[in-house]
Protein backbone atom coordinates (compact mmCIF):
# COMPACT_ATOMS: atom_id res chain seq x y z
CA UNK A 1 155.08 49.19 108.51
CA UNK A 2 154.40 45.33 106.96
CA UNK A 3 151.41 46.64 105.40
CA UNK A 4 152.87 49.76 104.08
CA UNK A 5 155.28 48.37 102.34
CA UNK A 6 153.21 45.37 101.07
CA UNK A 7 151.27 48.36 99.51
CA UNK A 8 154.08 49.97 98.18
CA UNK A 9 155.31 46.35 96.45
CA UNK A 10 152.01 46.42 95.11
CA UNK A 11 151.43 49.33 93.79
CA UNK A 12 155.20 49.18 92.19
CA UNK A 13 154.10 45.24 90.76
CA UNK A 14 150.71 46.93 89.30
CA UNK A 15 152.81 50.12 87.58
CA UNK A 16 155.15 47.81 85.96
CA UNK A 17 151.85 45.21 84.96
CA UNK A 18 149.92 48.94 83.44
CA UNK A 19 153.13 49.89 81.14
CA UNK A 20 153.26 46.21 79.91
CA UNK A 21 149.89 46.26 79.06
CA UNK A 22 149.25 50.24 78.29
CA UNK A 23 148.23 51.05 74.73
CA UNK A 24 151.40 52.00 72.59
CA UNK A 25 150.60 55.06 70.04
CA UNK A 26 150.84 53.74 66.43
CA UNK A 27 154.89 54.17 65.34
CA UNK A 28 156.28 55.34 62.67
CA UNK A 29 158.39 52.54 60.52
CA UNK A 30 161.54 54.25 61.97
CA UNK A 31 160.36 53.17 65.20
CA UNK A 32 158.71 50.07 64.36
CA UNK A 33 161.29 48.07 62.37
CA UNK A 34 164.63 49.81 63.69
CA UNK A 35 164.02 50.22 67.17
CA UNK A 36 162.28 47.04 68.04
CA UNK A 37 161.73 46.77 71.35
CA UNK A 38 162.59 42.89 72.00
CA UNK A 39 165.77 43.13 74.48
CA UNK A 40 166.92 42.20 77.78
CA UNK A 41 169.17 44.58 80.47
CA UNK A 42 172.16 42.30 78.99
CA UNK A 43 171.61 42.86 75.53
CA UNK A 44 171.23 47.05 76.48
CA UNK A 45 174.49 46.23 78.23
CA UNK A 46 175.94 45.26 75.06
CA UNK A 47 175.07 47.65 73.10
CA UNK A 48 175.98 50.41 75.27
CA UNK A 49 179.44 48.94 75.77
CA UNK A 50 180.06 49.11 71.62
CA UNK A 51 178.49 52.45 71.19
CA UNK A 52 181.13 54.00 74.16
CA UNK A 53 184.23 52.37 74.28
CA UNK A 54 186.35 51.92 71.35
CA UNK A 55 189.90 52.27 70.09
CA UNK A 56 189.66 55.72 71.01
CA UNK A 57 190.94 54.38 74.68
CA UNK A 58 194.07 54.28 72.78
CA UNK A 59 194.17 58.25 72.99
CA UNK A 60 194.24 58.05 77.16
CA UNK A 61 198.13 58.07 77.23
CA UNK A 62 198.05 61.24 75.04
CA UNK A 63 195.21 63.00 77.30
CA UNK A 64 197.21 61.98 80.68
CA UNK A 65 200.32 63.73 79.12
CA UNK A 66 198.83 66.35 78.26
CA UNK A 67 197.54 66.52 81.83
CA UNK A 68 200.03 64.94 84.16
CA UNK A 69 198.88 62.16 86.67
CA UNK A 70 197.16 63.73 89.63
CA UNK A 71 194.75 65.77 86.83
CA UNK A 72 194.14 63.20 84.39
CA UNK A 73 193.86 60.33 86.51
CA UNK A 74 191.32 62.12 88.57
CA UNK A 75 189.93 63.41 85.09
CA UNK A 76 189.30 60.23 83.77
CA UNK A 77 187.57 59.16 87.19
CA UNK A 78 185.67 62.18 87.86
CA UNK A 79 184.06 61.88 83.74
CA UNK A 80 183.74 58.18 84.62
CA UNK A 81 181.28 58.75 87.47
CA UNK A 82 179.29 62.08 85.93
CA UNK A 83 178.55 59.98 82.80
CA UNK A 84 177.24 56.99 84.65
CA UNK A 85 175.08 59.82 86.46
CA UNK A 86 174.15 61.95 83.38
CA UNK A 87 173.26 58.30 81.75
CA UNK A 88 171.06 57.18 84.39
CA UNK A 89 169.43 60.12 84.82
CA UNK A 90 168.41 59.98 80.92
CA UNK A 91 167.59 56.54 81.53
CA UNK A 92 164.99 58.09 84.75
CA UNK A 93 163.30 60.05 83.02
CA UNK A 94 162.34 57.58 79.81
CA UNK A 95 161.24 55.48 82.84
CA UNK A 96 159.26 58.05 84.35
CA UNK A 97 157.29 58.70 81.16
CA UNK A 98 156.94 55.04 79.62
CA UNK A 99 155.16 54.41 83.18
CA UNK A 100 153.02 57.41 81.96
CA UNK A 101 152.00 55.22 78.73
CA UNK A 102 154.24 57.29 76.63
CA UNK A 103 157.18 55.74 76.01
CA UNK A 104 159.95 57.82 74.03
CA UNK A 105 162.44 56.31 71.67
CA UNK A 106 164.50 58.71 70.08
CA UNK A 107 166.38 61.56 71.69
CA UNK A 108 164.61 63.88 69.63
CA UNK A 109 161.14 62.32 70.73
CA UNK A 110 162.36 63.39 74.09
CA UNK A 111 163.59 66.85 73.00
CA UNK A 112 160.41 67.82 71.47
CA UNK A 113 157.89 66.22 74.40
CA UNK A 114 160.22 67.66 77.10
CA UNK A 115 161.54 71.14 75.62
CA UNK A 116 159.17 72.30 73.00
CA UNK A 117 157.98 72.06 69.48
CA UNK A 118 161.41 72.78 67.29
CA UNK A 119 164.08 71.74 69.91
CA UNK A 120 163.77 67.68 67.76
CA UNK A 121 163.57 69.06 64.51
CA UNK A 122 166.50 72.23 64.98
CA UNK A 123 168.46 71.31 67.67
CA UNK A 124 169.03 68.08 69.31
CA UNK A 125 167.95 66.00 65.91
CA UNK A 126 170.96 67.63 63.97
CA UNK A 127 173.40 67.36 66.86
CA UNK A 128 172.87 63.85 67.07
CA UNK A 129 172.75 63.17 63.12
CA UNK A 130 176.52 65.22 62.84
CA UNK A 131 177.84 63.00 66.32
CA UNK A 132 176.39 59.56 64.93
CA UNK A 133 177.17 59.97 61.11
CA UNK A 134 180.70 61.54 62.55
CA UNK A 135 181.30 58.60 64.18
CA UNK A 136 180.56 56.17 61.21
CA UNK A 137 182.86 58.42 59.09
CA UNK A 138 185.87 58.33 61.73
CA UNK A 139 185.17 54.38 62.54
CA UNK A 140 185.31 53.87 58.52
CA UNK A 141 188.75 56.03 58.37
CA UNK A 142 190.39 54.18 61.34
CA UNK A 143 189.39 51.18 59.54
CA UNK A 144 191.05 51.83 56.77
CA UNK A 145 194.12 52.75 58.52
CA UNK A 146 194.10 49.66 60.77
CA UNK A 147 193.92 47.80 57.88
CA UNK A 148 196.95 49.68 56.38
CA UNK A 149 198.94 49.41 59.53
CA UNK A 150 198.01 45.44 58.98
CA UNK A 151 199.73 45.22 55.51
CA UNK A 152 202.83 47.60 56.20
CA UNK A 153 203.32 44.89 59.17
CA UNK A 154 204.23 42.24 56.33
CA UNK A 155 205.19 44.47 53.33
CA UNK A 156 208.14 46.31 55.05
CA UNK A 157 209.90 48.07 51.80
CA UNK A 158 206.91 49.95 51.36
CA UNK A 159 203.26 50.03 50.18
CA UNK A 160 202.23 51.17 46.37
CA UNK A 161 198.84 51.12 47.92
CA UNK A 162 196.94 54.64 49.54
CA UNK A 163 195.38 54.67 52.58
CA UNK A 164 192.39 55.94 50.47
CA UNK A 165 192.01 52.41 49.14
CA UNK A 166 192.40 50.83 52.46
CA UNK A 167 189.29 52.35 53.15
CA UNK A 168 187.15 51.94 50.72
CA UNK A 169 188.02 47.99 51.21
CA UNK A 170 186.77 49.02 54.75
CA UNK A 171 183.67 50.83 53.56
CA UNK A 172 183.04 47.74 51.16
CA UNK A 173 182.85 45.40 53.97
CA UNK A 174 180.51 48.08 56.05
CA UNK A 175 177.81 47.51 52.73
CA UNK A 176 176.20 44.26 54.01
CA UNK A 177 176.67 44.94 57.56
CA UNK A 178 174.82 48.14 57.18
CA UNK A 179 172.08 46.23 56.10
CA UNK A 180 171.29 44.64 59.38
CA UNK A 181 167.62 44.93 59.82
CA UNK A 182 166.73 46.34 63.53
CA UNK A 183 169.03 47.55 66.49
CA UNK A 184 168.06 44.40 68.54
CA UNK A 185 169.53 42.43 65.48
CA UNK A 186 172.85 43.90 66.61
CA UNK A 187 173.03 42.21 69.93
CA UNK A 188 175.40 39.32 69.29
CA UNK A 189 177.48 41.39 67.59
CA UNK A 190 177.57 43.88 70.14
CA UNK A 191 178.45 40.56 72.67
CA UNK A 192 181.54 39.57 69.99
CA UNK A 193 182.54 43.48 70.26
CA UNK A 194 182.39 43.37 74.23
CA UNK A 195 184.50 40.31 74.15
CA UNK A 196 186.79 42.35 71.58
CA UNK A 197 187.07 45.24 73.74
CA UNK A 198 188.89 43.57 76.81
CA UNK A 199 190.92 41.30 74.27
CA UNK A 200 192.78 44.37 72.57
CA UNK A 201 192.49 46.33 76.15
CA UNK A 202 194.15 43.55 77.64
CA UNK A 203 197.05 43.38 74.90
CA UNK A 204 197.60 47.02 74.75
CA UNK A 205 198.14 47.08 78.50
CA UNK A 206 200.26 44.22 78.68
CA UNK A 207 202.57 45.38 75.55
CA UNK A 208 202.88 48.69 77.32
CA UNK A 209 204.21 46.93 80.62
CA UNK A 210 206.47 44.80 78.91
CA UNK A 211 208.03 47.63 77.16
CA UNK A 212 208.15 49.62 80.25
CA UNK A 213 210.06 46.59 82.15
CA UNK A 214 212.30 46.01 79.30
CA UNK A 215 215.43 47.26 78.17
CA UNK A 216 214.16 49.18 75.66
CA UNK A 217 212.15 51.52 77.82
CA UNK A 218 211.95 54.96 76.76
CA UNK A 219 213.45 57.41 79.41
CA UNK A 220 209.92 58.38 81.68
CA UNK A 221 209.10 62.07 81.94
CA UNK A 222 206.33 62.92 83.44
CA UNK A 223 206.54 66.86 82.93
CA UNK A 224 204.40 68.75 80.63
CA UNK A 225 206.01 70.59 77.93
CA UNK A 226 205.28 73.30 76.19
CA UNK A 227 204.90 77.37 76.52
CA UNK A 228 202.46 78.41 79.31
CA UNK A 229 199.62 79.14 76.40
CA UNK A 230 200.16 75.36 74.54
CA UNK A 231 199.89 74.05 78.14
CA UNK A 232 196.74 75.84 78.87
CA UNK A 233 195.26 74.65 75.19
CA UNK A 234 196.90 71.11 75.61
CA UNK A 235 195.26 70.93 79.30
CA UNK A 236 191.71 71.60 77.01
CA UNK A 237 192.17 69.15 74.55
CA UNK A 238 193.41 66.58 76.99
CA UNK A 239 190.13 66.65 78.97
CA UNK A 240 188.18 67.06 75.82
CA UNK A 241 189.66 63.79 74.80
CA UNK A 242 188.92 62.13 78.11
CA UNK A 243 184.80 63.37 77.80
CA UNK A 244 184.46 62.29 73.78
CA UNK A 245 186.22 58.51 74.99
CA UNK A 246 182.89 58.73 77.09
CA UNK A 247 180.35 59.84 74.67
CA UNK A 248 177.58 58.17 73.50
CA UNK A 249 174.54 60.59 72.01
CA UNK A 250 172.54 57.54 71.43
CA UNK A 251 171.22 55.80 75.23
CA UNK A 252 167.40 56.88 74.43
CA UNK A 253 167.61 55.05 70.95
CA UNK A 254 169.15 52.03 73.08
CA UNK A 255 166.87 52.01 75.60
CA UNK A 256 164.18 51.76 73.12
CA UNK A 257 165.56 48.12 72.21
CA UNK A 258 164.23 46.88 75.64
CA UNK A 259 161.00 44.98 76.57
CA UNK A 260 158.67 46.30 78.69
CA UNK A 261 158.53 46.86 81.43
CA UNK A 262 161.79 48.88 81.17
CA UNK A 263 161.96 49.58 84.82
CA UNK A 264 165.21 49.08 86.13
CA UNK A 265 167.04 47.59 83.33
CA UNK A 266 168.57 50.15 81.92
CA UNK A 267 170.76 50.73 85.07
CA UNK A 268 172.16 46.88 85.07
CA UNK A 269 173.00 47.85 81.59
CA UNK A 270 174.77 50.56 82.54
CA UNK A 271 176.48 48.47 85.33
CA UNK A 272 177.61 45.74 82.89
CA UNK A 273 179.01 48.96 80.65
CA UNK A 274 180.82 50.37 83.26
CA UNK A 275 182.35 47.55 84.84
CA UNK A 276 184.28 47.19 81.14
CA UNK A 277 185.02 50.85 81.41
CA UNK A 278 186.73 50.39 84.72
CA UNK A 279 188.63 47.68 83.59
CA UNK A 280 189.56 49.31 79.96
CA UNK A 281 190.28 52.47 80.80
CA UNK A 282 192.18 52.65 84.12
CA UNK A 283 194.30 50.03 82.49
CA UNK A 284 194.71 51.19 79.27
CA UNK A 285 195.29 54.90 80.60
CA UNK A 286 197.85 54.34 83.37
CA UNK A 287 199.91 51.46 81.78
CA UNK A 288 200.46 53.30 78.75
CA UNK A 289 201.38 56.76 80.39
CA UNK A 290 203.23 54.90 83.10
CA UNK A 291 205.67 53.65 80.13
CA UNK A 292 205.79 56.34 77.56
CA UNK A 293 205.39 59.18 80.08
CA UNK A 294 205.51 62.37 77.95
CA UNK A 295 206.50 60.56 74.64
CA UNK A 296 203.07 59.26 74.60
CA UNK A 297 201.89 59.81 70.67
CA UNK A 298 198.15 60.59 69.62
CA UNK A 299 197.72 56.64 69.81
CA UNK A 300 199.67 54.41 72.19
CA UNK A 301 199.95 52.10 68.63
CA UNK A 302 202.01 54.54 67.00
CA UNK A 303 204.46 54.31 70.24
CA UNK A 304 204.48 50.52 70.22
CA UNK A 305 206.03 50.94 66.28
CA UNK A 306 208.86 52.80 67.95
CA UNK A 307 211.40 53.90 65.24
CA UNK A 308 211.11 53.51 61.92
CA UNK A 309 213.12 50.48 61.49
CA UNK A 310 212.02 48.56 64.87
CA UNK A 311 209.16 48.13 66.20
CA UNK A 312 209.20 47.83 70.46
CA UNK A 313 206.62 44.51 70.16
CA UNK A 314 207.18 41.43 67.83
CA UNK A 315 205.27 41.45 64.75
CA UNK A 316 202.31 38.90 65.53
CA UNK A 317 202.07 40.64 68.41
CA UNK A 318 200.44 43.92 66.76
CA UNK A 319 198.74 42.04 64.34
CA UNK A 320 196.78 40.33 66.84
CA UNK A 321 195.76 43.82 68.12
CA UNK A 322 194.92 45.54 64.82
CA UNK A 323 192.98 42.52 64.28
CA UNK A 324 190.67 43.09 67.37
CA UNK A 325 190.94 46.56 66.44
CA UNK A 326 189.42 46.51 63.02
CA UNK A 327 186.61 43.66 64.16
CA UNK A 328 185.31 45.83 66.79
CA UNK A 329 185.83 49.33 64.77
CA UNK A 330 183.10 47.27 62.35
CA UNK A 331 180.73 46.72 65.24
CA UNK A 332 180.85 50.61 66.23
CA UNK A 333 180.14 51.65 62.79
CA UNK A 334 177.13 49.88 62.46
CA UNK A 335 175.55 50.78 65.76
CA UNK A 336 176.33 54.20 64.75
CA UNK A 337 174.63 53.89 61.68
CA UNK A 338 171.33 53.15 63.31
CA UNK A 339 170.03 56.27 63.92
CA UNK A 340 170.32 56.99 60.19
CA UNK A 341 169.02 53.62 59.86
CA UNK A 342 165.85 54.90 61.27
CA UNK A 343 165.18 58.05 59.45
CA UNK A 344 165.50 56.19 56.21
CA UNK A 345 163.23 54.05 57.22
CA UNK A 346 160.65 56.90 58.78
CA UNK A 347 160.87 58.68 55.66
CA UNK A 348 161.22 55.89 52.87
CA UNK A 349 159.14 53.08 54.30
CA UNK A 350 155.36 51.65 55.27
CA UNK A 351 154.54 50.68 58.42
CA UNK A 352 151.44 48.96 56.90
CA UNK A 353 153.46 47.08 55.16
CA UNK A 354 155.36 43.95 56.35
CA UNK A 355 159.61 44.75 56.89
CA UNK A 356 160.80 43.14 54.30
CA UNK A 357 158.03 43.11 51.44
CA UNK A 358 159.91 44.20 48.54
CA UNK A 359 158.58 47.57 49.12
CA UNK A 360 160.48 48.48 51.94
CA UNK A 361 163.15 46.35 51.43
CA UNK A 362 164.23 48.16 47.90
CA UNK A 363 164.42 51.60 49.89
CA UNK A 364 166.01 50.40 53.06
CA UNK A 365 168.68 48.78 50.54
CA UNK A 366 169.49 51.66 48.28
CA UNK A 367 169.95 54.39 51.30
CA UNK A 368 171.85 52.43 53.32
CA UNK A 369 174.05 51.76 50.82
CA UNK A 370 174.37 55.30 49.74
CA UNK A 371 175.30 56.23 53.35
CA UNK A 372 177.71 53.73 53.79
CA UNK A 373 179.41 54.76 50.04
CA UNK A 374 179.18 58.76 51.37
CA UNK A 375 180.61 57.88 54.56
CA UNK A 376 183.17 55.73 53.09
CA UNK A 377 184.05 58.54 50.35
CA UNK A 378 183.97 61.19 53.06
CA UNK A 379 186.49 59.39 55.21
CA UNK A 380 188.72 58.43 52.30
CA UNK A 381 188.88 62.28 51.09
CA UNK A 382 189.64 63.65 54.62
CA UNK A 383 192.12 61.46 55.93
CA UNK A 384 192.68 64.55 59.30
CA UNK A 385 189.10 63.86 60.28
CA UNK A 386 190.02 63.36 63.59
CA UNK A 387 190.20 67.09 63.79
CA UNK A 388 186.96 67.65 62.56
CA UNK A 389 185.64 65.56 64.45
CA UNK A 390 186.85 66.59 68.21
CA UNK A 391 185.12 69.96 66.97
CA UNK A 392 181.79 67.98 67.20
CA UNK A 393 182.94 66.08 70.30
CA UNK A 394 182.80 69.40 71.81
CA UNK A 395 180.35 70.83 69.96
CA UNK A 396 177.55 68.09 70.21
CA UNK A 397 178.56 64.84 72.61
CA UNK A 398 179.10 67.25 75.55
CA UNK A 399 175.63 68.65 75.27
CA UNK A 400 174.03 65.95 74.48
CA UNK A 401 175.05 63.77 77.17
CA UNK A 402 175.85 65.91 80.05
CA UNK A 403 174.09 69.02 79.61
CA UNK A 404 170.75 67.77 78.00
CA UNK A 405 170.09 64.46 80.63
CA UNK A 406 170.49 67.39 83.61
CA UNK A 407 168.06 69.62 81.71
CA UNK A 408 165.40 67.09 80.69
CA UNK A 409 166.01 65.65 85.02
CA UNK A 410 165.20 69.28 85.86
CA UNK A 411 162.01 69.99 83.46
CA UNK A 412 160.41 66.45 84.39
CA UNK A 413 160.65 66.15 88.13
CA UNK A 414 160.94 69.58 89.34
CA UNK A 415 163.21 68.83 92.12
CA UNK A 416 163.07 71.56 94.87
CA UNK A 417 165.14 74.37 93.89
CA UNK A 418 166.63 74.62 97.86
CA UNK A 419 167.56 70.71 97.29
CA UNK A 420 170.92 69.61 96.12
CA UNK A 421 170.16 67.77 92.99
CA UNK A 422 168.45 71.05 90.68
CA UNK A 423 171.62 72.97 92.34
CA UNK A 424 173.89 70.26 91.35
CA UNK A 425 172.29 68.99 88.60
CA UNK A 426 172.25 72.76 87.30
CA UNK A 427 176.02 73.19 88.36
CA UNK A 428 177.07 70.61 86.03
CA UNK A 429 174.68 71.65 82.88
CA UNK A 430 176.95 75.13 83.39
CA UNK A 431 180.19 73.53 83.62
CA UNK A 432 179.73 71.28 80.81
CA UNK A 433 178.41 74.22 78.31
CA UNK A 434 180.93 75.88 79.48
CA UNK A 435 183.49 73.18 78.83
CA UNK A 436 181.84 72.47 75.37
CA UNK A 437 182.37 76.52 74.29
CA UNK A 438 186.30 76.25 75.20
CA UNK A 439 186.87 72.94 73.66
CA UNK A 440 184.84 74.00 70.39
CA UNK A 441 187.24 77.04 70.51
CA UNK A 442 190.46 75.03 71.31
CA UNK A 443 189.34 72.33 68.24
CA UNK A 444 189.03 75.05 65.67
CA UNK A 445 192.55 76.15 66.89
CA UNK A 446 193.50 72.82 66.16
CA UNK A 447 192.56 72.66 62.50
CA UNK A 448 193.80 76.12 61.35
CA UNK A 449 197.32 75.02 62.90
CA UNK A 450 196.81 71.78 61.01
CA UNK A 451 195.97 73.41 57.86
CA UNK A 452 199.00 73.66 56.02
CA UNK A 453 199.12 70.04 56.51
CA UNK A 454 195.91 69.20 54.91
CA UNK A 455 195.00 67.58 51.69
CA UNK A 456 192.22 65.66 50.29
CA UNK A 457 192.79 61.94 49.51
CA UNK A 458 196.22 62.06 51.74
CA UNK A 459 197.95 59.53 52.08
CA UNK A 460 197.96 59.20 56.44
């Protein structure tokens, strides 16, 4: 038995030595100067934290009442634990092949080695260009309206100025980060946005408790209102918003940023992730809905503002929180712009050349900037991008990262169809299209009833 597993510690040690030491393919400059592969399990950790959780745990009130507390609470843990499973499983099969010598870095790169010639190019490469460049756009917009929210705090008769040009300050400041060489560059940054993430959690939770112990606690009600057919459709959107909270569409292009041997690490990054999801959302979720009940607005902010001429929290109070806010919404943007990041530089630069001769410097410069100025532009002409965007929640994170990771599991280890991982593996590929087909259906709902409300350059 000794022996045997002496043999097996060997063989394991000599795996790990062969895909430290196996020949790596020549790389494209996409992959060579954007997806470096310098970082540790903690650094992964980082940057998965940043690239899930973000002020969109502020919608969790909302999704509970539009859900109730037995169903969302068990909602938000049951998405908690299949994405920590969908992720690892992603992270299993990278593994699997980088121990093969052929290490994949993009989610496309796994698309097209895993699913076909064409699945990269017309399928999952798109999905993940709308979810990513999505993301940048709706990070710039809630900049700019975090920073709004920040000046209405101190100019209470009114502002002369638009949201419009609260983002494009936004977008302005987004310019230089965007120019951030490589994804492992990011990994402080990503550490300051961890640290950023429990500091507005924790204020968020503890305004909502003190408002719910005060005396100016709104009456709690708990029901769900509504016809039966807006109950149905709310019930939808509510656990749409609870899977797009947990969306990421970029762990194979964060993976990437680890040294070999990547054995292993990506699941302690995952750990480190999850243990601030734990702590975020449960809190975030239940203190929030626990106060506000059904009164629970799109963002537990907008309840913490209370009427128009008093706000249920003292002034320095939500300044300190918009501030964390708008830090960390800077941090998301830019992780999100990496996968752009890296076309540009596939397309634009040599990978003969040195990273920053002035010949790939010039090009990474001018299309980064011109993403960050369309992204900035788009999110200051469509101020209701939120709507547009929980269309490609449920059009593209859901397939990405829940159908996709069970698929690729499936193809690459061929688990035995009488076992219970292809049956339940396959189960939840169903579910999840299945889920993204109604939400995509309930979204588009959404935005013709929010039509008449529409208009570009609105001021939100």
């Amino acid at each position: 038995m000794e022996t045997k597993l002496q043999n097996s510690i060997n063989i394991s040690e000599t795996t790990d030595k062969n895909q430290a030491l196996a020949p790596v393919k020549e790389l494209d400059a996409g992959a060579l100067f954007v997806l470096k592969s310098r970082g540790s399990w903690l650094h992964c950790g980082y940057h998965l934290t940043t690239s899930i959780v973000g002020p969109v745990i502020f919608t969790l009130p909302f999704a509970l009442a539009l859900l109730g507390w037995v169903v969302g609470v068990l909602c938000v843990t049951l998405t908690a634990i299949l994405t920590f499973y969908s992720y690892n499983l992603l992270s299993v099969v990278l593994e699997h092949h980088a121990q093969l010598g052929h290490r994949q870095l993009r989610f496309r790169d796994m698309a097209r080695d895993i699913l076909g010639p064409g699945w990269d190019n017309y399928f999952v490469g798109p999905l993940q260009f709308s979810i990513c460049y999505g993301a940048v756009i709706s990070c710039t917009l809630l900049g700019g309206q975090s920073l709004k929210f920040i000046y209405l705090l101190y100019n209470t008769n009114g502002s002369s100025m638009q949201l419009y040009q609260f983002i494009i300050i936004f977008g302005s400041a987004m310019l230089f980060l965007a120019q951030i060489p490589s994804f492992h560059s990011l990994r402080h940054i990503n550490l300051i946005s961890l640290l950023l993430i429990i500091a507005y959690s924790v204020c968020v939770t503890a305004g909502a408790i003190h408002i719910g112990m005060s005396a100016n606690a709104p009456v709690r009600d708990y029901s769900i209102n509504g016809t039966r057919v807006n109950r149905v459709f709310g019930a939808i959107n509510g656990v749409s918003i609870i899977v797009t909270t947990y969306g990421c569409g970029i762990i194979p292009e964060i993976q990437a940023t680890i040294a070999p041997p990547v054995k292993g690490k990506m699941f302690r990054g995952l750990c480190v992730c999850y243990a601030v999801i734990v702590t975020t959302y449960f809190s975030v979720a239940i203190s929030g809905y626990w106060t506000f009940g059904n009164l629970a607005q799109a963002t537990i902010l907008s309840n913490f503002m209370g009427d128009e001429t008093t706000s249920l929290l003292p002034t320095w109070f939500l300044l300190m929180t918009n501030i964390f806010t708008l830090m960390q919404l800077s941090a998301i943007t830019v992780i999100y712009l990496q996968p752009t990041n890296e076309l540009f530089e596939k397309w634009f630069a040599n990978a003969k050349m040195d990273q920053f001769s002035i010949r790939n410097v010039i090009p990474r410069l001018i299309f980064r900037t011109l993403s960050v100025i369309v992204a900035t532009l788009f999110a200051a002409m469509l101020p209701f991008f939120g709507d547009i965007m929980a269309f490609f929640g449920a059009s593209g994170c859901i397939p990405l990262d829940l159908v996709m990771p069970m698929v690729f599991y499936n193809i690459t280890f061929k688990p035995s169809k009488r076992g219970l991982v292809f049956w339940g593996n396959t189960l939840i590929a169903v579910v999840s299209s299945g889920l993204a087909a109604v939400g995509t259906v309930s979204a588009v709902r959404q935005m013709v009833l929010d039509a008449k409300t529409y208009s570009l350059f609105a001021n939100m």
